[in-house]
PDB file of N, CA and C in Angstrom:
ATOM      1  N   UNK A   1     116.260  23.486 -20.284  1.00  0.00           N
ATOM      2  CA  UNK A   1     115.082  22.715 -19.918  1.00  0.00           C
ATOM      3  C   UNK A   1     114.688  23.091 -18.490  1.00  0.00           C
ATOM      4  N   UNK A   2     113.360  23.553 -18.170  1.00  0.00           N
ATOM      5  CA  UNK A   2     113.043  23.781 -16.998  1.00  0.00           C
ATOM      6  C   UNK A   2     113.242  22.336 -16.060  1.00  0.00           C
ATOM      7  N   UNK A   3     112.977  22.835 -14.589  1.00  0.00           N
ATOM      8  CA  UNK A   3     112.509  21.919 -14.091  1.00  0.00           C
ATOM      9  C   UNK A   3     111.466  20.623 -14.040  1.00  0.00           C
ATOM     10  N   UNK A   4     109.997  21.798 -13.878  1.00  0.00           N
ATOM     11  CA  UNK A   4     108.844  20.990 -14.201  1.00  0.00           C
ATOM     12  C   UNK A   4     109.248  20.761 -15.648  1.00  0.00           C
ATOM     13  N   UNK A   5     108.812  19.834 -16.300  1.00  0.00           N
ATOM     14  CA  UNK A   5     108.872  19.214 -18.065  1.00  0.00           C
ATOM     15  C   UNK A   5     107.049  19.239 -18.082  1.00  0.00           C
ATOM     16  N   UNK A   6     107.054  19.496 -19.313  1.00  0.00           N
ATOM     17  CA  UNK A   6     105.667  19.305 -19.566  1.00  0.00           C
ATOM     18  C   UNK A   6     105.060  18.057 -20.043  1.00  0.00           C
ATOM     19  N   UNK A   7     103.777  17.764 -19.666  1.00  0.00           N
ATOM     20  CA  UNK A   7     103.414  16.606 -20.105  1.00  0.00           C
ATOM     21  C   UNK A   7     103.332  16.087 -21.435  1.00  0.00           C
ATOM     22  N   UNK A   8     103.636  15.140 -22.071  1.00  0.00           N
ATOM     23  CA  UNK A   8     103.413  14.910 -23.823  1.00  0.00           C
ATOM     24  C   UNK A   8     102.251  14.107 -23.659  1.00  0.00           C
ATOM     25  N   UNK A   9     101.101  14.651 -24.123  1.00  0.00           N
ATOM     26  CA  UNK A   9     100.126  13.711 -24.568  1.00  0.00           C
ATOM     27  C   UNK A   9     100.542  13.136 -25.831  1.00  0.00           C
ATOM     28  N   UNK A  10      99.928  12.025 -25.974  1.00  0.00           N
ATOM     29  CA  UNK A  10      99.759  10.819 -27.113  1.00  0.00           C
ATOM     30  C   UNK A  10      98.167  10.940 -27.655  1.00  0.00           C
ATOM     31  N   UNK A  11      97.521  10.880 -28.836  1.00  0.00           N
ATOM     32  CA  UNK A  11      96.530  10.791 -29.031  1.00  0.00           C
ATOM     33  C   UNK A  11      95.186  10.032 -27.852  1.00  0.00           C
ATOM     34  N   UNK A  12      96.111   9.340 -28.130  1.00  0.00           N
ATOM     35  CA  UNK A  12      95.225   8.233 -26.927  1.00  0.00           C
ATOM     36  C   UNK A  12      95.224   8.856 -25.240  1.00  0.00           C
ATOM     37  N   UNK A  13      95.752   9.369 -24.975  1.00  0.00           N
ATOM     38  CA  UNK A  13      95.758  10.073 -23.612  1.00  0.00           C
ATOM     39  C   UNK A  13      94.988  11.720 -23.918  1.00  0.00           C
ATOM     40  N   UNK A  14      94.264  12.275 -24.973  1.00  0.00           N
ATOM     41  CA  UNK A  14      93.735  13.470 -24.896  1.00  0.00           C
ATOM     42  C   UNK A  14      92.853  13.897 -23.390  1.00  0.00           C
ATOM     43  N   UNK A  15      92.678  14.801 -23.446  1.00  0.00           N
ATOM     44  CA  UNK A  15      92.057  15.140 -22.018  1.00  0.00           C
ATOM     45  C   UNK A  15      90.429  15.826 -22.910  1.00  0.00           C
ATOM     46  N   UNK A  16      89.440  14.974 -22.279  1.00  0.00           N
ATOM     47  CA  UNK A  16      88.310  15.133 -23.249  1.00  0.00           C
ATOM     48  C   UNK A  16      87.152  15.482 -21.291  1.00  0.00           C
ATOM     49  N   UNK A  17      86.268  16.457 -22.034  1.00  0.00           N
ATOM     50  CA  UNK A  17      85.228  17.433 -21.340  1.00  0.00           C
ATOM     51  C   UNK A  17      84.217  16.127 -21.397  1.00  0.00           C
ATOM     52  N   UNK A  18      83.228  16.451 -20.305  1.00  0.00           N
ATOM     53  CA  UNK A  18      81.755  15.591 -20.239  1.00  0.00           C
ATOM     54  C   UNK A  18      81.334  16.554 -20.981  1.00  0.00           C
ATOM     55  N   UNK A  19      80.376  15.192 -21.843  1.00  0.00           N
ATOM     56  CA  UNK A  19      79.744  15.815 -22.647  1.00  0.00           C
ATOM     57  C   UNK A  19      78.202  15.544 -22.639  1.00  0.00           C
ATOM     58  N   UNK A  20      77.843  15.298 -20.934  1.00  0.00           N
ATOM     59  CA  UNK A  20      76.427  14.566 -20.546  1.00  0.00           C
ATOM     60  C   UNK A  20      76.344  15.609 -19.679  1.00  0.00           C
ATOM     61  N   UNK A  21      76.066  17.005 -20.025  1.00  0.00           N
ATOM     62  CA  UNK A  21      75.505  18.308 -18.579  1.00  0.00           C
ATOM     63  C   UNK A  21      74.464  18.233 -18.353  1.00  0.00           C
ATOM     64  N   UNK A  22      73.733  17.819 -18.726  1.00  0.00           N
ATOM     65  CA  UNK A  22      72.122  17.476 -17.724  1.00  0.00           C
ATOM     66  C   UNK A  22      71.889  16.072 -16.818  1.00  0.00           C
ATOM     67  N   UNK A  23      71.749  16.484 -15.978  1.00  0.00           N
ATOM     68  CA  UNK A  23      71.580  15.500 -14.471  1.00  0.00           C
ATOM     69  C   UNK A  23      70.236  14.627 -15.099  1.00  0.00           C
ATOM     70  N   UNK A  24      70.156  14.006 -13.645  1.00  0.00           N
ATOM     71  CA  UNK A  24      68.635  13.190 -13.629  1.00  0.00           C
ATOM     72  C   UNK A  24      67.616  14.112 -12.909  1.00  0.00           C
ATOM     73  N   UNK A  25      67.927  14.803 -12.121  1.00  0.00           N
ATOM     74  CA  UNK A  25      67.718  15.814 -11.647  1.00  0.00           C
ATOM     75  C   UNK A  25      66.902  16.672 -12.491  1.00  0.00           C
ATOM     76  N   UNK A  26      67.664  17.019 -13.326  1.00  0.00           N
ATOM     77  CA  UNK A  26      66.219  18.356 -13.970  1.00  0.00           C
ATOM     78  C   UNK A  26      65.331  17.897 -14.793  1.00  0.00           C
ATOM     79  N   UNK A  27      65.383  16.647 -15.273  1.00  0.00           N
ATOM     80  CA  UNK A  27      64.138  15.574 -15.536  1.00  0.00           C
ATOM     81  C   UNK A  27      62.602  15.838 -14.705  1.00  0.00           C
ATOM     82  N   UNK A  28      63.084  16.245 -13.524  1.00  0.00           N
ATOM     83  CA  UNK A  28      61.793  16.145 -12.581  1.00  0.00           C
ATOM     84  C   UNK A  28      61.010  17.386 -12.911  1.00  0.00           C
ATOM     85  N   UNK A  29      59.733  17.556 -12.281  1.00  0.00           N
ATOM     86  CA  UNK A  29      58.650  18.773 -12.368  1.00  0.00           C
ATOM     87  C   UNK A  29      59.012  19.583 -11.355  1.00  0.00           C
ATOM     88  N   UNK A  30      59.453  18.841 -10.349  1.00  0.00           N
ATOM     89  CA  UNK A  30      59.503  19.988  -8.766  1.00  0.00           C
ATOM     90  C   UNK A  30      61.280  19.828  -8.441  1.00  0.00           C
ATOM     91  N   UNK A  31      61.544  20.914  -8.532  1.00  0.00           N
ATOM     92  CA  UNK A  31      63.129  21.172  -8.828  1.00  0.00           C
ATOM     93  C   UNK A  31      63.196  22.254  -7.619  1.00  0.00           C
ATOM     94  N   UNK A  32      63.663  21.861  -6.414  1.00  0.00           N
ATOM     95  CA  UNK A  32      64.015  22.299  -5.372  1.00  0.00           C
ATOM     96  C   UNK A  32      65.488  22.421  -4.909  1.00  0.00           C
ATOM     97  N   UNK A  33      65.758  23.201  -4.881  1.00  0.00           N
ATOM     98  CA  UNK A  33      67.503  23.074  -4.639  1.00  0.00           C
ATOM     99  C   UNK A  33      67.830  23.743  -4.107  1.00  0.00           C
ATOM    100  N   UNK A  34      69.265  23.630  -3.923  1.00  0.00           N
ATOM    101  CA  UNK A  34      69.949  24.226  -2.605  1.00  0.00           C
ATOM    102  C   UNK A  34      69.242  25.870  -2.590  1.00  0.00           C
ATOM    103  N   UNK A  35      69.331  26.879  -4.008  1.00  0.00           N
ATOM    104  CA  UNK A  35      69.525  28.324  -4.596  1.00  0.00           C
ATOM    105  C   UNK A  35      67.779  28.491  -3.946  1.00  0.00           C
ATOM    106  N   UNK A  36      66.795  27.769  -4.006  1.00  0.00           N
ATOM    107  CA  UNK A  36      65.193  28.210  -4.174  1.00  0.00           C
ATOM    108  C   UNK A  36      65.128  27.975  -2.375  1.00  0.00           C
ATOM    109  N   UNK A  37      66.361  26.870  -1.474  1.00  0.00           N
ATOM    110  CA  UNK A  37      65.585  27.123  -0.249  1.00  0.00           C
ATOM    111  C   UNK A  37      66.307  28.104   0.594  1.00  0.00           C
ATOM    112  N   UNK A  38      67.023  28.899   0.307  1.00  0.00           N
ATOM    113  CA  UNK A  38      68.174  30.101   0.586  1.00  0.00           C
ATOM    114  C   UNK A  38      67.400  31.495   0.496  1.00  0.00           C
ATOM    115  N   UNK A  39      66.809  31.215  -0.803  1.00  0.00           N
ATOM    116  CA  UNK A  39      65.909  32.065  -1.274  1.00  0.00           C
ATOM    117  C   UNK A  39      64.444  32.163  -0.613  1.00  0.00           C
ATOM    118  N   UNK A  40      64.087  31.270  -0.132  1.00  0.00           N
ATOM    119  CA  UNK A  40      63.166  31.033   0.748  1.00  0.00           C
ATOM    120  C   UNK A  40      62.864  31.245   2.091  1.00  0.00           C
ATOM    121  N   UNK A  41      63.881  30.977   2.873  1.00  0.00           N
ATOM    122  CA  UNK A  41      64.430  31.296   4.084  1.00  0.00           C
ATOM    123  C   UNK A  41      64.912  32.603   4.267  1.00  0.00           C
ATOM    124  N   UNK A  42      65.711  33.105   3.098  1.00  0.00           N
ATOM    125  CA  UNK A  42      65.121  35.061   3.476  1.00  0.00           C
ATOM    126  C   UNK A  42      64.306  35.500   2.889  1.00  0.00           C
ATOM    127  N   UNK A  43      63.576  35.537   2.493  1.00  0.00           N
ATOM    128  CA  UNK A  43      62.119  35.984   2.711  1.00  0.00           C
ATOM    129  C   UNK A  43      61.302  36.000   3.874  1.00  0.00           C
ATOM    130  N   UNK A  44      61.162  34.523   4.379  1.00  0.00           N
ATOM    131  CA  UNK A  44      60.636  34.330   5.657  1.00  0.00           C
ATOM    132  C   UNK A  44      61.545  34.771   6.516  1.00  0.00           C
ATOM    133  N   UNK A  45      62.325  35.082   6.744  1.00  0.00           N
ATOM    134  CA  UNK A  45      63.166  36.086   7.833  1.00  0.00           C
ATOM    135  C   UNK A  45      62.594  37.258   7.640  1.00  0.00           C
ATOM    136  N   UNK A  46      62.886  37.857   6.492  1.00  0.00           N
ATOM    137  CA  UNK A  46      62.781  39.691   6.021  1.00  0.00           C
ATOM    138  C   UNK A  46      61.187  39.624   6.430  1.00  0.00           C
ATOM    139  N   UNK A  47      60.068  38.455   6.353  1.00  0.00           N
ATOM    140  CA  UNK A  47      58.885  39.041   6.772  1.00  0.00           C
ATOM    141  C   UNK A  47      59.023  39.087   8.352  1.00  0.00           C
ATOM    142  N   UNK A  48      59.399  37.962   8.332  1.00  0.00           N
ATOM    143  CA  UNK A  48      59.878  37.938  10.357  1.00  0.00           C
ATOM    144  C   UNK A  48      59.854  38.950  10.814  1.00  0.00           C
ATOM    145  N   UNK A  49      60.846  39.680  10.256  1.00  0.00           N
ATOM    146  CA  UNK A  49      61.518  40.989  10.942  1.00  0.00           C
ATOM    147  C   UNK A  49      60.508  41.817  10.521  1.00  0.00           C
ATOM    148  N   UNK A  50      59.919  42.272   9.647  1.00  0.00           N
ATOM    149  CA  UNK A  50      58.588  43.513   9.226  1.00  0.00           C
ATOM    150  C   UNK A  50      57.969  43.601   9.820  1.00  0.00           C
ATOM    151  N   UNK A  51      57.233  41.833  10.360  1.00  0.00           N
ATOM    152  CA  UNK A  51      55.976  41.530  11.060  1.00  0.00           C
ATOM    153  C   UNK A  51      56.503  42.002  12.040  1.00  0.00           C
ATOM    154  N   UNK A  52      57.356  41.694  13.119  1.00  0.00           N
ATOM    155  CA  UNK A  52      57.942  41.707  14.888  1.00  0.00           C
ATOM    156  C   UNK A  52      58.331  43.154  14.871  1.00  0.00           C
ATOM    157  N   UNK A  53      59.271  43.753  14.485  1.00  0.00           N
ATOM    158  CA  UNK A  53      60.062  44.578  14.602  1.00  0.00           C
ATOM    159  C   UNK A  53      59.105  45.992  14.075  1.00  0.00           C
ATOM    160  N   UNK A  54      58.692  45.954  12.523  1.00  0.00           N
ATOM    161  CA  UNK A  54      58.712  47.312  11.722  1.00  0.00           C
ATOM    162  C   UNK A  54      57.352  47.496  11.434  1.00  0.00           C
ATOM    163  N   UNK A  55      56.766  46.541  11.721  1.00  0.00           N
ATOM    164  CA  UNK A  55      55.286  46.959  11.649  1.00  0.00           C
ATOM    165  C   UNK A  55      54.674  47.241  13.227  1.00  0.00           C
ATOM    166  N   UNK A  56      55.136  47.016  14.146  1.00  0.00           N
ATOM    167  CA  UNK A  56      54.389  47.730  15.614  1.00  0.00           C
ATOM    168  C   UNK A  56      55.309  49.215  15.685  1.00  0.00           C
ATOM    169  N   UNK A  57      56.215  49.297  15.133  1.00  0.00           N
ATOM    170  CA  UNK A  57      56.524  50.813  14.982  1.00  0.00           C
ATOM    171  C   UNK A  57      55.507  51.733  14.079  1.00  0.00           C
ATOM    172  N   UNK A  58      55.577  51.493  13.324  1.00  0.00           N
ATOM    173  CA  UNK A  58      54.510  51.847  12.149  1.00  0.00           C
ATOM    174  C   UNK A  58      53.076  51.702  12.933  1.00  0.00           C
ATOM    175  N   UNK A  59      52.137  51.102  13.569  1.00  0.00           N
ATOM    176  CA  UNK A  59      51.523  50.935  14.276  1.00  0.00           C
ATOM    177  C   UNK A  59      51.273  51.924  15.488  1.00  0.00           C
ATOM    178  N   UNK A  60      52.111  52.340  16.215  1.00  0.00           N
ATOM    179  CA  UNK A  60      51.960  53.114  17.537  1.00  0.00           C
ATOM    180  C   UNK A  60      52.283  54.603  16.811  1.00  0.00           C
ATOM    181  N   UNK A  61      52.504  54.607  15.694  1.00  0.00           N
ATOM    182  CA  UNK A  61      53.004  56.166  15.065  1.00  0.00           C
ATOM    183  C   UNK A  61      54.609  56.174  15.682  1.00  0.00           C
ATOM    184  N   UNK A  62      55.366  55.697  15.604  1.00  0.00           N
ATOM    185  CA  UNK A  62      56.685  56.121  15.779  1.00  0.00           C
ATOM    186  C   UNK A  62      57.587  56.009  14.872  1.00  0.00           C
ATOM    187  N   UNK A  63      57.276  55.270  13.446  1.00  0.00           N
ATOM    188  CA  UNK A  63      57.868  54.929  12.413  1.00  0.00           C
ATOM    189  C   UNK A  63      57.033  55.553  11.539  1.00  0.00           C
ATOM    190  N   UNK A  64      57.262  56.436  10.697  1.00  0.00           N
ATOM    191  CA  UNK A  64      56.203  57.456  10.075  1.00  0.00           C
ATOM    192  C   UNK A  64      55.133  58.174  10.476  1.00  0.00           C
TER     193      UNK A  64
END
């Protein structure tokens, strides 16, 4: 017999999954979440940087 012993379930003690995977949450029309403002915020960086940085190169002829 090992050390650890394993657990004996009894019918009545089964180990049972949710079976409710949809929130209240995706009920709504405007579904904003953590993934869409991540996604959002680089974009507006990556233009940041095009606008400031890669487009006055491109501009004076030194970047193509």
């Amino acid at each position: 017999m090992s050390i650890v012993q394993d657990k004996i379930l009894t019918p009545e003690m089964k180990y049972t999954t949710q079976r409710n995977w949809s929130s209240t949450r995706n009920k709504s029309r405007s579904f904003f979440d953590q993934t869409t403002a991540i996604g959002t915020i680089t974009i507006a960086l990556f233009g940041y940087i095009v606008y400031q940085f890669v487009f006055p190169l491109i501009a004076k002829g030194i970047l193509w």
